[in-house]
Protein backbone atom coordinates (compact mmCIF):
# COMPACT_ATOMS: atom_id res chain seq x y z
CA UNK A 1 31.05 50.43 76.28
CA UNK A 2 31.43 47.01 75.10
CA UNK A 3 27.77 46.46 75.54
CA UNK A 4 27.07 49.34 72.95
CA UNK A 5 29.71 47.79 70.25
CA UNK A 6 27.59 44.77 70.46
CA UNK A 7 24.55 45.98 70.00
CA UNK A 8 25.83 48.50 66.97
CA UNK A 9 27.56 45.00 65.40
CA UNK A 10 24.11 43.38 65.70
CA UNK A 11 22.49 46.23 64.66
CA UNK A 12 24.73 46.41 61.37
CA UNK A 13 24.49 42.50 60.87
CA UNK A 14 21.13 42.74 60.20
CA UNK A 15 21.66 45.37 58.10
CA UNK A 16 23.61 43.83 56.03
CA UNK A 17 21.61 40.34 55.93
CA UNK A 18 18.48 42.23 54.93
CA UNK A 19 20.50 44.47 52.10
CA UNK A 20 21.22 40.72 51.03
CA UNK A 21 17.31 39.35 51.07
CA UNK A 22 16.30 42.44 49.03
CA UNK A 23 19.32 41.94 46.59
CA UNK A 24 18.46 38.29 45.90
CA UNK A 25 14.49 38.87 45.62
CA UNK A 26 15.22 41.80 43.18
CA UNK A 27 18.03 39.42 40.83
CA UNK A 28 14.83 36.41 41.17
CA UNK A 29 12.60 39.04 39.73
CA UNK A 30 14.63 40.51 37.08
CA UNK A 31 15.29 37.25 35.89
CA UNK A 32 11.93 35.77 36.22
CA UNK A 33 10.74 38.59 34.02
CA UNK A 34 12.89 38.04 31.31
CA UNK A 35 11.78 34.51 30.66
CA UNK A 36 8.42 35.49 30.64
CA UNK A 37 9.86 37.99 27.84
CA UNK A 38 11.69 35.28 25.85
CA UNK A 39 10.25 31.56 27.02
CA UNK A 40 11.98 30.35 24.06
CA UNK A 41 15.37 31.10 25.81
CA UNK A 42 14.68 28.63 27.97
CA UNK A 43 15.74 25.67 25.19
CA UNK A 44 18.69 27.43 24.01
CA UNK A 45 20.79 24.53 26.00
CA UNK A 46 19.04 21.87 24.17
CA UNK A 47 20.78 20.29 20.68
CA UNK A 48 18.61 20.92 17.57
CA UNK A 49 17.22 17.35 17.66
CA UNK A 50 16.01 17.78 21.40
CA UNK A 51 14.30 20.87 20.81
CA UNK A 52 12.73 19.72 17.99
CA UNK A 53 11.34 17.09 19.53
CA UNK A 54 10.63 18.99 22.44
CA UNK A 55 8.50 21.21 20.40
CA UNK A 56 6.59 18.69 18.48
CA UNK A 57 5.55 16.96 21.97
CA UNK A 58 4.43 20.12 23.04
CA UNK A 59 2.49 21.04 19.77
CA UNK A 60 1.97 18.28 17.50
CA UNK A 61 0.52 18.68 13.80
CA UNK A 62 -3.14 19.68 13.35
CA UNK A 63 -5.17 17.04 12.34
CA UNK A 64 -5.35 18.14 8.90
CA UNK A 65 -8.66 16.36 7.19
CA UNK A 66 -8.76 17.68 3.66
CA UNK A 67 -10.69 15.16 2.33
CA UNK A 68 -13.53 16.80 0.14
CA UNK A 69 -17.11 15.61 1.03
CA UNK A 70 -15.80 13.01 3.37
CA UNK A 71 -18.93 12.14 5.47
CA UNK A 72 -18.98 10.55 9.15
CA UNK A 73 -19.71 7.21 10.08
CA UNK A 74 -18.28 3.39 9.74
CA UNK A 75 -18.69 2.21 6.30
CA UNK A 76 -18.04 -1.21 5.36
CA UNK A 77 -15.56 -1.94 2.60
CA UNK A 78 -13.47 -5.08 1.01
CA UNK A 79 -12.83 -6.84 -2.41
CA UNK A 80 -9.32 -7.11 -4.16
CA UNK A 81 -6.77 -9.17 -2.39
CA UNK A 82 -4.35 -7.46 -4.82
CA UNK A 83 -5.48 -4.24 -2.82
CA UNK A 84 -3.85 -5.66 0.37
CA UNK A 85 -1.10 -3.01 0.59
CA UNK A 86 -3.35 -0.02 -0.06
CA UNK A 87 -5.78 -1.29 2.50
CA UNK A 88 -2.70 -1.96 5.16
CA UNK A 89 -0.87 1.24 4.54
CA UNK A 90 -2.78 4.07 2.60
CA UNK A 91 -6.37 3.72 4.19
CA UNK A 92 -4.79 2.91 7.85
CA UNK A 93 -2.93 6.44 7.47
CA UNK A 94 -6.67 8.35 6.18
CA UNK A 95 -8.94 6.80 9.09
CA UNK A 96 -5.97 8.48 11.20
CA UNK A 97 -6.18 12.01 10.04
CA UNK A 98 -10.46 11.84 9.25
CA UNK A 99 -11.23 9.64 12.62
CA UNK A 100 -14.81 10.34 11.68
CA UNK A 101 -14.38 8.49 8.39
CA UNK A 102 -14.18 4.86 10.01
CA UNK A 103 -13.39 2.33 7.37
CA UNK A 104 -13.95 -1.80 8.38
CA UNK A 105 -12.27 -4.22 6.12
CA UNK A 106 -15.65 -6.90 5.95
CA UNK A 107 -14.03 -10.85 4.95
CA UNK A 108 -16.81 -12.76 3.02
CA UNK A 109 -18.51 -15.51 5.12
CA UNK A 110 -18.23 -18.52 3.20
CA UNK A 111 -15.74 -17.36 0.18
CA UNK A 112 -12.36 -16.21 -0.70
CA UNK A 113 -11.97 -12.81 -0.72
CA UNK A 114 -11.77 -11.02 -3.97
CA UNK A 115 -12.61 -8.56 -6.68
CA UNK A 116 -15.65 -10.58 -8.03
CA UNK A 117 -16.62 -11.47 -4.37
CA UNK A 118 -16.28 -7.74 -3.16
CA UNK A 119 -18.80 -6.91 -5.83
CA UNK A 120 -21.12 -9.27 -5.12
CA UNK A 121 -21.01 -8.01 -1.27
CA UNK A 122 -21.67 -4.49 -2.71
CA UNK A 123 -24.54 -5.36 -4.71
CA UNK A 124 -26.03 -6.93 -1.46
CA UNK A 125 -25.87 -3.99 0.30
CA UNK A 126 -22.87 -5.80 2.19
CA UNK A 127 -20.48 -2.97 1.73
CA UNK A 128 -20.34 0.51 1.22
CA UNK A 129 -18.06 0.19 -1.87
CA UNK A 130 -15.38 -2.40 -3.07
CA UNK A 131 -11.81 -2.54 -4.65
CA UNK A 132 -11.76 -4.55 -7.74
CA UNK A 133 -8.51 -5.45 -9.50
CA UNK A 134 -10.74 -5.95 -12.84
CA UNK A 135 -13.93 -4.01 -14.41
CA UNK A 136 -17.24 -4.18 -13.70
CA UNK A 137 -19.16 -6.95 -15.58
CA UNK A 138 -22.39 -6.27 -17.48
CA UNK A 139 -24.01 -9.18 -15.64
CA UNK A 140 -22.77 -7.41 -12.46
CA UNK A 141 -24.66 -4.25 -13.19
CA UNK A 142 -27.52 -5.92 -14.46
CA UNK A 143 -27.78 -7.24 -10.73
CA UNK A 144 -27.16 -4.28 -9.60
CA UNK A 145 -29.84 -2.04 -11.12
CA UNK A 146 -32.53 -4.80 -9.98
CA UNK A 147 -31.51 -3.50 -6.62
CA UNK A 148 -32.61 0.06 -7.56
CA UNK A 149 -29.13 1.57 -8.58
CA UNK A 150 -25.72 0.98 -10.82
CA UNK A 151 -22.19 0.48 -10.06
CA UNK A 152 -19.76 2.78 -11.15
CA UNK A 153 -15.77 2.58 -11.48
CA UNK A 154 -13.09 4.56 -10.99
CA UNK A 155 -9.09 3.87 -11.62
CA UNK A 156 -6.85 4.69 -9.41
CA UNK A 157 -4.15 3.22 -9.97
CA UNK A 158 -1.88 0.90 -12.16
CA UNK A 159 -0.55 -2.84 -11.33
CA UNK A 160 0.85 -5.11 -13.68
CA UNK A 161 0.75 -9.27 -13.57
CA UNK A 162 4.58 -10.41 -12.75
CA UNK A 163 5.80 -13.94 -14.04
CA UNK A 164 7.69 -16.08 -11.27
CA UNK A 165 9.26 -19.16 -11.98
CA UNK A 166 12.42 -21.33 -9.78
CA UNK A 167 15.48 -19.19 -9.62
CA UNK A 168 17.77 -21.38 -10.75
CA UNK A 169 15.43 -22.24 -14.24
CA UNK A 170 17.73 -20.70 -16.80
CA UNK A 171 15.45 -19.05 -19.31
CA UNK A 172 15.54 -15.36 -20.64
CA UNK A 173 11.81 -14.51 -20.79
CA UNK A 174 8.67 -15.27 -22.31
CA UNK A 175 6.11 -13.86 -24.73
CA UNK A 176 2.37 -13.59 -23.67
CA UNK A 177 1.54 -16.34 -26.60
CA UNK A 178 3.94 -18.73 -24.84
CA UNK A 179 2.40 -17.76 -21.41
CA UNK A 180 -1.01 -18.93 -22.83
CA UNK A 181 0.01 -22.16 -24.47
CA UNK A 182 1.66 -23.02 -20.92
CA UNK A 183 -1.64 -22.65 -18.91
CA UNK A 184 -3.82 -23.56 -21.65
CA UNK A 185 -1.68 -26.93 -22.08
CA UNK A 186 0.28 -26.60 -25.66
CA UNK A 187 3.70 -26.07 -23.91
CA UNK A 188 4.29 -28.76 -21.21
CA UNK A 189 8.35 -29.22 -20.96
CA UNK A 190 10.69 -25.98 -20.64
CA UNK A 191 12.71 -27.38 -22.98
CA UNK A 192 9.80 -26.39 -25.92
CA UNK A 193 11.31 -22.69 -24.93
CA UNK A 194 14.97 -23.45 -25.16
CA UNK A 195 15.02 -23.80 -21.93
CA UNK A 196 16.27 -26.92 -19.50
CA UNK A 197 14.43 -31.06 -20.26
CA UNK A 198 12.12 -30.12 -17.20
CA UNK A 199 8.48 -30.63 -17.00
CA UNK A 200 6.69 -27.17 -16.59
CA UNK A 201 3.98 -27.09 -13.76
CA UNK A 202 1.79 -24.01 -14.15
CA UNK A 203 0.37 -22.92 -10.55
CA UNK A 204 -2.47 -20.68 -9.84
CA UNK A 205 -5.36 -19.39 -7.51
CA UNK A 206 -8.70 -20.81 -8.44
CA UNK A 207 -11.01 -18.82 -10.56
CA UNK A 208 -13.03 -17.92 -7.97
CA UNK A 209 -10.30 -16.96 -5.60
CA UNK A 210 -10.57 -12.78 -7.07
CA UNK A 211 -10.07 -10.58 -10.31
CA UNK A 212 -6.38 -11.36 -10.94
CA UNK A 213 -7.24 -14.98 -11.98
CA UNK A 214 -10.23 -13.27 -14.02
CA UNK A 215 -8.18 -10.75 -15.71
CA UNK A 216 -5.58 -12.97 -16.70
CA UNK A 217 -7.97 -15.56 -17.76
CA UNK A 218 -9.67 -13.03 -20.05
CA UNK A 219 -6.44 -11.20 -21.27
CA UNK A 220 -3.89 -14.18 -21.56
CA UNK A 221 -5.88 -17.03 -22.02
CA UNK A 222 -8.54 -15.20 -24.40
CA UNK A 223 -11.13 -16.40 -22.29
CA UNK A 224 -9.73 -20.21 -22.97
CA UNK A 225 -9.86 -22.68 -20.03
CA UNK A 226 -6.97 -24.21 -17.94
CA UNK A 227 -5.06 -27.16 -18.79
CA UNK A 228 -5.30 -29.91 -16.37
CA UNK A 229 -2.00 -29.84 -15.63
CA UNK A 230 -2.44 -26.82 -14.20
CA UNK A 231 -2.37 -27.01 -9.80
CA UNK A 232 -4.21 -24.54 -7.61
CA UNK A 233 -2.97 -23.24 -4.49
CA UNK A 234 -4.88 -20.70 -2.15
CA UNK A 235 -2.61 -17.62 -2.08
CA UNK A 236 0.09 -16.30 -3.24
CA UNK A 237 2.17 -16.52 -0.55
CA UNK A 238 1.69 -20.59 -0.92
CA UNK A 239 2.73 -20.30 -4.21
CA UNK A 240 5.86 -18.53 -4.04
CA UNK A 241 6.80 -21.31 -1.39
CA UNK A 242 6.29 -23.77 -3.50
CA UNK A 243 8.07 -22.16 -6.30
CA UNK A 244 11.77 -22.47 -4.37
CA UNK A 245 10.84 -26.15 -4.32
CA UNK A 246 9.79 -27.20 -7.55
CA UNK A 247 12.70 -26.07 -10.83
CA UNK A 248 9.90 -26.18 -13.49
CA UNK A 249 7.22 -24.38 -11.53
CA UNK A 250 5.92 -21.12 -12.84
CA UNK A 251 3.07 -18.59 -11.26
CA UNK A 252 1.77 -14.77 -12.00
CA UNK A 253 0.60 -12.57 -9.43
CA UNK A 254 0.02 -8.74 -8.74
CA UNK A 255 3.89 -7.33 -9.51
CA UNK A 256 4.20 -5.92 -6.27
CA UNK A 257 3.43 -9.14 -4.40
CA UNK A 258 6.21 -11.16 -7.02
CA UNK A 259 8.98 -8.24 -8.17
CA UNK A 260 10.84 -7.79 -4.65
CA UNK A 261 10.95 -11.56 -3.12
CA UNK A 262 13.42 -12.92 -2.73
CA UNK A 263 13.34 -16.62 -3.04
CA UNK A 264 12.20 -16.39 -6.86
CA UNK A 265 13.14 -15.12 -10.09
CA UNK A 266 10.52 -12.60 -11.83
CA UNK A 267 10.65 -13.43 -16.12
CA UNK A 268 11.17 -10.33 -18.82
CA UNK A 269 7.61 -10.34 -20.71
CA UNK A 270 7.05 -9.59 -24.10
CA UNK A 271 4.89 -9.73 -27.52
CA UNK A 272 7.65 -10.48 -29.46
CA UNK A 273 10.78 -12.54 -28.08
CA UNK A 274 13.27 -10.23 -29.56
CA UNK A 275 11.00 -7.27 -27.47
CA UNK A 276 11.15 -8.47 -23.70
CA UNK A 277 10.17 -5.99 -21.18
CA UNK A 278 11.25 -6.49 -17.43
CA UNK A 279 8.89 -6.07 -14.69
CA UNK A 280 11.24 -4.79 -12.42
CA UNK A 281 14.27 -1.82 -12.88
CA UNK A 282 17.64 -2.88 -14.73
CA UNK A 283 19.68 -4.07 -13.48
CA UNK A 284 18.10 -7.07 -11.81
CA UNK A 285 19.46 -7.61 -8.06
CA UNK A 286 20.78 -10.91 -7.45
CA UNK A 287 19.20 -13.64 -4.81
CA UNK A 288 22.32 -12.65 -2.94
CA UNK A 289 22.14 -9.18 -2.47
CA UNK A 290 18.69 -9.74 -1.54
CA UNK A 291 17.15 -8.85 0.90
CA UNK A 292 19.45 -5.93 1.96
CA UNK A 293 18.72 -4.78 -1.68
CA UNK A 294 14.98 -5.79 -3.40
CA UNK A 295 14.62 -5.36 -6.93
CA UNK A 296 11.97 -2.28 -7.66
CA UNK A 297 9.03 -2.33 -10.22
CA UNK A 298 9.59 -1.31 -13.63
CA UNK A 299 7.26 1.74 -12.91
CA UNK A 300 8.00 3.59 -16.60
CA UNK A 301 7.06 0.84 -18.38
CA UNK A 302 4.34 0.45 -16.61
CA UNK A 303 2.88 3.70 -17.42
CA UNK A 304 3.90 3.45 -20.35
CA UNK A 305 2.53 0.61 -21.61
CA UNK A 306 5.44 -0.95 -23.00
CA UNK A 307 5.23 -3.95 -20.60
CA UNK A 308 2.52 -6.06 -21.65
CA UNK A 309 0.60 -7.13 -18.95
CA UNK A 310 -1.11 -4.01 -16.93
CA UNK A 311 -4.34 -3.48 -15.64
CA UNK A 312 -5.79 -0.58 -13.14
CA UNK A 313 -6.92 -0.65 -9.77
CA UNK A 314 -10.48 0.42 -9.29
CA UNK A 315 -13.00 1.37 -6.41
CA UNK A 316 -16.15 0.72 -7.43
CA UNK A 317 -19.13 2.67 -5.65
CA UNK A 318 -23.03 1.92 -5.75
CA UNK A 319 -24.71 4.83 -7.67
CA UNK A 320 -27.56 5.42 -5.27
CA UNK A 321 -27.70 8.62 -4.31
CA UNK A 322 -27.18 7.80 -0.22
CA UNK A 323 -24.16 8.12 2.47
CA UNK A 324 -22.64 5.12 0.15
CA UNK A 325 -22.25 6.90 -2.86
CA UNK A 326 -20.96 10.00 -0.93
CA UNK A 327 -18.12 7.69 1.05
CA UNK A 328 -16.64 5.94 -2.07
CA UNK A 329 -16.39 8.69 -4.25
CA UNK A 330 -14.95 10.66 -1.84
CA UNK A 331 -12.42 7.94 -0.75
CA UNK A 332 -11.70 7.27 -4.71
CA UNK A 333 -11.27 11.27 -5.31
CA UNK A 334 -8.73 11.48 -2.05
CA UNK A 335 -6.68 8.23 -3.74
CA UNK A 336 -6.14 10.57 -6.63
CA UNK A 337 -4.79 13.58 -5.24
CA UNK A 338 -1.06 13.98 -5.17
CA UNK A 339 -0.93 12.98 -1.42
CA UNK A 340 -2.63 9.97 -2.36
CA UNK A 341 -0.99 8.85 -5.21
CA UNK A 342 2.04 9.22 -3.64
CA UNK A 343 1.24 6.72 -1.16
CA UNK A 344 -0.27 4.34 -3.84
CA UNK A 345 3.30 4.52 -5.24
CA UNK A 346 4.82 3.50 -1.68
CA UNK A 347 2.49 0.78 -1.83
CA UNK A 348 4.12 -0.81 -4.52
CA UNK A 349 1.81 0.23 -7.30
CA UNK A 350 1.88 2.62 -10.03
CA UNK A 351 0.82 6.02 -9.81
CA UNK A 352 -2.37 6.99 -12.17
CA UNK A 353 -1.99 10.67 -12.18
């Protein structure tokens, strides 16, 4: 008897344990179904910023290469120093959407880089196309079409020439007549200006150093020449360094390389004295605040016009009917969409369009 109650409590053991397999393989596959149903269930215990980075690592942007006519290859471009920003921030972010479009920044052998030097490159077949903070010279398309084509320029965008002078030299501003007669030699002491008894020392680049010194040359100076007094220093960086060390220096530069520092003082500008235009937005942020606070460039008047020393930013592109031709204008025509100009603005320039 008790050998038959065993077996019957064996018998309904295993019953029991296989009631239990089936009932656990039936809940796996009732619930493995519904996540195949609704996968994205399966992050509902993640917080929003989780998921969403979740997501992106699992599907990241298209490569989105809108660039119109953009063709293939390497192509060799340089020029501008002024251009420094758009080359370091704007073109880094195109070759990284358009891989194929492979841009290489080529530095002149045996010269300083620069607008007059990137054209000269160009015309020897050196480079693809240049950036130029100036316009093409006559001479320089006269060279140009006795290599068999022309050069041709387009703006795309807008930088003006900032004043910077000691910050503690106590002087409102300057007109562009006073600017000349201080590199061209008339104006030697500060106190000529109402300013402080302090000899002035005017520093700048050499003319051969790129198109800034050119421009201002032939816009400020009317084409006159330095004043010996006048001392050259290779960039601007060196010159702003030197400017926190000497009261009565003075230098102009590219305003986005002068406007936000913050070991100098950047000078109202105008063509009257009672008519001086900042360079940078009102109201000016003190050398203390900076740099947790930069002042910003005065982009209306800019664009306006209304400060008086602007010029625009051109690429210039060999008219030749070849992959050359093709690669500039397409890189000029992508710097003028709204995308582009955008980022020409976050450079630190001012937008064209």
């Amino acid at each position: 008897m008790s050998e038959k109650k065993e077996t019957l409590n064996l018998f309904l053991a295993m019953l029991i344990s296989i009631g239990l397999i089936f009932a656990g393989l039936w809940f796996l596959m009732e619930r493995w179904a519904q996540l195949t149903r609704n996968p994205v269930n399966t992050s509902s215990s993640l917080n929003s910023s989780d998921s969403g980075n979740q997501i992106n690592s699992l599907n990241p942007p298209a490569n989105k290469c809108n660039v119109a006519n953009l063709p293939s290859g390497t192509f060799n471009y340089g020029g501008s120093t002024t251009w420094a920003p758009i080359r370091r921030d704007v073109d880094q972010l195109l070759t990284s959407i358009c891989p194929q479009f492979n841009l290489r920044y080529i530095q002149p052998f045996n010269k300083k880089p620069g607008s007059a030097t990137g054209i000269e490159m160009l015309i020897d077949n050196q480079l693809a196309f240049s950036h130029s903070s100036r316009s093409i010279k006559g001479e320089e398309n006269q060279k140009a079409q006795q290599k068999g084509f022309s050069l041709k320029e387009i703006s795309v965008a807008i930088d003006g020439i900032a004043i910077a002078v000691n910050p503690d030299l106590n002087i409102p501003g300057l007109t562009v007549a006073q600017l000349k007669d201080i590199y061209t030699g008339k104006i030697t002491n500060w106190q000529q200006l109402s300013g402080p008894n302090l000899p002035i020392t005017p520093l700048s680049r050499s003319k051969e150093a790129g198109g800034t010194v050119e421009f201002f040359i032939d816009n400020v100076l009317n084409k006159e020449n330095f004043s010996t007094n006048v001392s050259y220093i290779g960039t601007t960086t060196e010159a702003l360094r030197k400017l926190a060390s000497i009261p009565g220096g003075i230098y102009y530069a590219s305003a986005p390389e002068v406007v936000p520092q913050c070991t100098i003082k950047s000078l109202p500008l105008g063509y009257t004295s009672d008519q001086l235009v900042n360079p940078y937005q009102a109201p000016l942020v003190s050398l203390s605040e900076c740099p947790a606070k930069r002042n910003q460039l005065n982009v209306r008047d800019f664009r306006s016009g209304k400060y008086p020393i602007t010029r625009n930013l051109f690429v210039i592109i060999k008219q030749n009917g070849q992959t050359d031709q093709q690669a500039g204008e397409a890189y000029a025509n992508w710097l003028l969409t709204p995308p582009g100009q955008e980022l020409i603005e976050k450079a630190g320039f001012v937008r064209i369009k």
